[in-house]
C-alpha atoms as a PDB file:
ATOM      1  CA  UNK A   1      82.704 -33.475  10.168  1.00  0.00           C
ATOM      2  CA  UNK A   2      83.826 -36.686   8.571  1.00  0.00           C
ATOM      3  CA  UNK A   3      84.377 -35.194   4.891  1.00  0.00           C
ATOM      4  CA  UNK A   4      86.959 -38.537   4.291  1.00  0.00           C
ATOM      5  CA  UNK A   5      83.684 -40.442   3.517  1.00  0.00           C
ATOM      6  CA  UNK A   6      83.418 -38.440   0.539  1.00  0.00           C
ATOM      7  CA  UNK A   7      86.479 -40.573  -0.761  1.00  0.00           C
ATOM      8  CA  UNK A   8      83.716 -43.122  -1.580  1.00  0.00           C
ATOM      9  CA  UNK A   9      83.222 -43.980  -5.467  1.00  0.00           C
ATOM     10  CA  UNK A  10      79.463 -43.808  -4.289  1.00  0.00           C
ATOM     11  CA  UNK A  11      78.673 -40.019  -4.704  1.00  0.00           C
ATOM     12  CA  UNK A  12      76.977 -37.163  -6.886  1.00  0.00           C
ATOM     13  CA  UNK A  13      78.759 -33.789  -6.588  1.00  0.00           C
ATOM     14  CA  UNK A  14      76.724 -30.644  -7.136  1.00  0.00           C
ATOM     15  CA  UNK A  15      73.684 -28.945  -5.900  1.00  0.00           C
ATOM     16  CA  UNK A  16      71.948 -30.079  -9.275  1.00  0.00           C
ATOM     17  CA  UNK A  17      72.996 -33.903  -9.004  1.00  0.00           C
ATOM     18  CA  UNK A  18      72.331 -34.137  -5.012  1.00  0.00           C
ATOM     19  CA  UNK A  19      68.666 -32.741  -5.975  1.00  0.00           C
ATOM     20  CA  UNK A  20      68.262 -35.195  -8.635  1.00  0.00           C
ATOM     21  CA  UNK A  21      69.259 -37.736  -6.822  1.00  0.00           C
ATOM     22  CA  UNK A  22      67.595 -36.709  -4.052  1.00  0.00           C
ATOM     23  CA  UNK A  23      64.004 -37.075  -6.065  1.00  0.00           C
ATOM     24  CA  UNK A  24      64.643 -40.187  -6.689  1.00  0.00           C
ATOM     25  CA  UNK A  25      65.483 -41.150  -2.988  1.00  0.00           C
ATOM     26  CA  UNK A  26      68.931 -42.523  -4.308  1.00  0.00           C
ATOM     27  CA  UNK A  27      70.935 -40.878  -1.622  1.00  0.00           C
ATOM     28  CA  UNK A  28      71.750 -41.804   2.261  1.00  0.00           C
ATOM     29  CA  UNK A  29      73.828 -38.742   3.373  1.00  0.00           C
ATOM     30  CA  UNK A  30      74.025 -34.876   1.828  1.00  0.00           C
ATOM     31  CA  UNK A  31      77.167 -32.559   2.532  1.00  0.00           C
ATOM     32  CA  UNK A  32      76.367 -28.848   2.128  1.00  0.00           C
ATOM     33  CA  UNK A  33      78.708 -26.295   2.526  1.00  0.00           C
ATOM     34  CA  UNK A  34      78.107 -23.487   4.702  1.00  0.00           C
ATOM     35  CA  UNK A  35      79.150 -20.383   2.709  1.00  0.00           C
ATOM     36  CA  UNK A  36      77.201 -21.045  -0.442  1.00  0.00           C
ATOM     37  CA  UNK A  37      73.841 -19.381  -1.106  1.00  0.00           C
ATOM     38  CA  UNK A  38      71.554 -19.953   1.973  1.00  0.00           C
ATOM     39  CA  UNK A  39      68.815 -20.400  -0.337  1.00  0.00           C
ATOM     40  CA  UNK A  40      70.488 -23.550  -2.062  1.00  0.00           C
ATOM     41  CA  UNK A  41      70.819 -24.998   1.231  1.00  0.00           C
ATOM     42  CA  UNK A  42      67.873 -23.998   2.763  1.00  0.00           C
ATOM     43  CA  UNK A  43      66.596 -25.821  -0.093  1.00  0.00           C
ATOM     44  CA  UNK A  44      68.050 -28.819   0.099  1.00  0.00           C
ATOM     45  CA  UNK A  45      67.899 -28.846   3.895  1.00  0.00           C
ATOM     46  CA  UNK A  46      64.422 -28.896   3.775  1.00  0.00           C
ATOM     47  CA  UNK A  47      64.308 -31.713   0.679  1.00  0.00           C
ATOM     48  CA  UNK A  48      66.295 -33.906   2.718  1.00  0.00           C
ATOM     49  CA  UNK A  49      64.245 -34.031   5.819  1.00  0.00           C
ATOM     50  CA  UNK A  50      61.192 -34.655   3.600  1.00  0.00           C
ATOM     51  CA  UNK A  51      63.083 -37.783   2.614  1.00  0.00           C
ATOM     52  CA  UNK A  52      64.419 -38.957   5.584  1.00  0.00           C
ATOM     53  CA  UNK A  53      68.327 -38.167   4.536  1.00  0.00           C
ATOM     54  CA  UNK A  54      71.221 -37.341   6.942  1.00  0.00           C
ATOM     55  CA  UNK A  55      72.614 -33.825   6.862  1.00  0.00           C
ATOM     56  CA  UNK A  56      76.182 -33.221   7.044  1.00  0.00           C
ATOM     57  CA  UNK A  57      77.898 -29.160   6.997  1.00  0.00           C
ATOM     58  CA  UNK A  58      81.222 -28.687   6.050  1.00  0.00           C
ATOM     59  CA  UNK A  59      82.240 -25.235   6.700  1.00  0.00           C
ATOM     60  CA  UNK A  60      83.587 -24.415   3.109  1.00  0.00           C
ATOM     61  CA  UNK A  61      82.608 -25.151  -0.514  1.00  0.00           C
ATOM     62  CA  UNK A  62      86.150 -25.261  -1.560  1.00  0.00           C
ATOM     63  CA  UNK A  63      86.908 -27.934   1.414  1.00  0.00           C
ATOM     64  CA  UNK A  64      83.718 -29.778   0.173  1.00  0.00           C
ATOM     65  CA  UNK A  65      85.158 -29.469  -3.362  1.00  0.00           C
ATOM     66  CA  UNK A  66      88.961 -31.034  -2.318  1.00  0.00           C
ATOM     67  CA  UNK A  67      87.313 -33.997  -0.127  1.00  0.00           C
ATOM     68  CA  UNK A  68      85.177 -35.256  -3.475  1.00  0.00           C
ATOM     69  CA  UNK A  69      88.474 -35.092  -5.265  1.00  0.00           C
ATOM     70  CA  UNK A  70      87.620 -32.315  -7.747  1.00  0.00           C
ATOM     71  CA  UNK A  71      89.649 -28.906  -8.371  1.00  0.00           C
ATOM     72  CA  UNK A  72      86.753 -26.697  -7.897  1.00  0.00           C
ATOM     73  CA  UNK A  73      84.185 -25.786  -4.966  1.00  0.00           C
ATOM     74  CA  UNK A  74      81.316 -27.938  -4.751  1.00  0.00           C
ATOM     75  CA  UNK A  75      77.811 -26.042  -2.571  1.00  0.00           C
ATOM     76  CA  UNK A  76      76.554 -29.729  -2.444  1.00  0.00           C
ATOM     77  CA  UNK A  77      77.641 -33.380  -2.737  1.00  0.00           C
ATOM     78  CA  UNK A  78      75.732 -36.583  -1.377  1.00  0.00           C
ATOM     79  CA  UNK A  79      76.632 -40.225  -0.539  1.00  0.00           C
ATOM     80  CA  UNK A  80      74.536 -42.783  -2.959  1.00  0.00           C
ATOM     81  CA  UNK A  81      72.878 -45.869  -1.037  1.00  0.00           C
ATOM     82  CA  UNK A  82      74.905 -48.805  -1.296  1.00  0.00           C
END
């Protein structure tokens, strides 16, 4: 689970910005964290295989929070195509 990547100036942080920029196929990799909602990720599992974009877990939204470089949790953040 290679959360450094997230270190990247290339990235949307959110469950709302990974889905927008999921719809319009801007993204190339999508972190969810495993103890948010299972319905958020269920959802957004199941958007990115529609669109052909790589999954990623990290176990919590707090670590997937710290690795984007933001104080709070984050359920969702995604890598933008270069």
């Amino acid at each position: 689970m290679p959360l450094n990547e997230l270190a990247a100036p290339e990235r949307v942080v959110g469950e709302r910005e990974v889905r927008r920029a999921m719809g319009k196929r801007l993204l190339r990799k999508v972190f969810v964290a495993l103890d948010s909602d299972p319905k958020v990720i269920a959802g957004l599992v199941e958007t990115a295989a529609e669109t052909g974009v790589e999954v990623e877990e990290a176990e919590s939204k707090l670590k997937l929070g710290r690795a984007c470089a933001i104080d709070r949790p984050a359920a969702a953040a995604g890598l933008l195509k270069s």
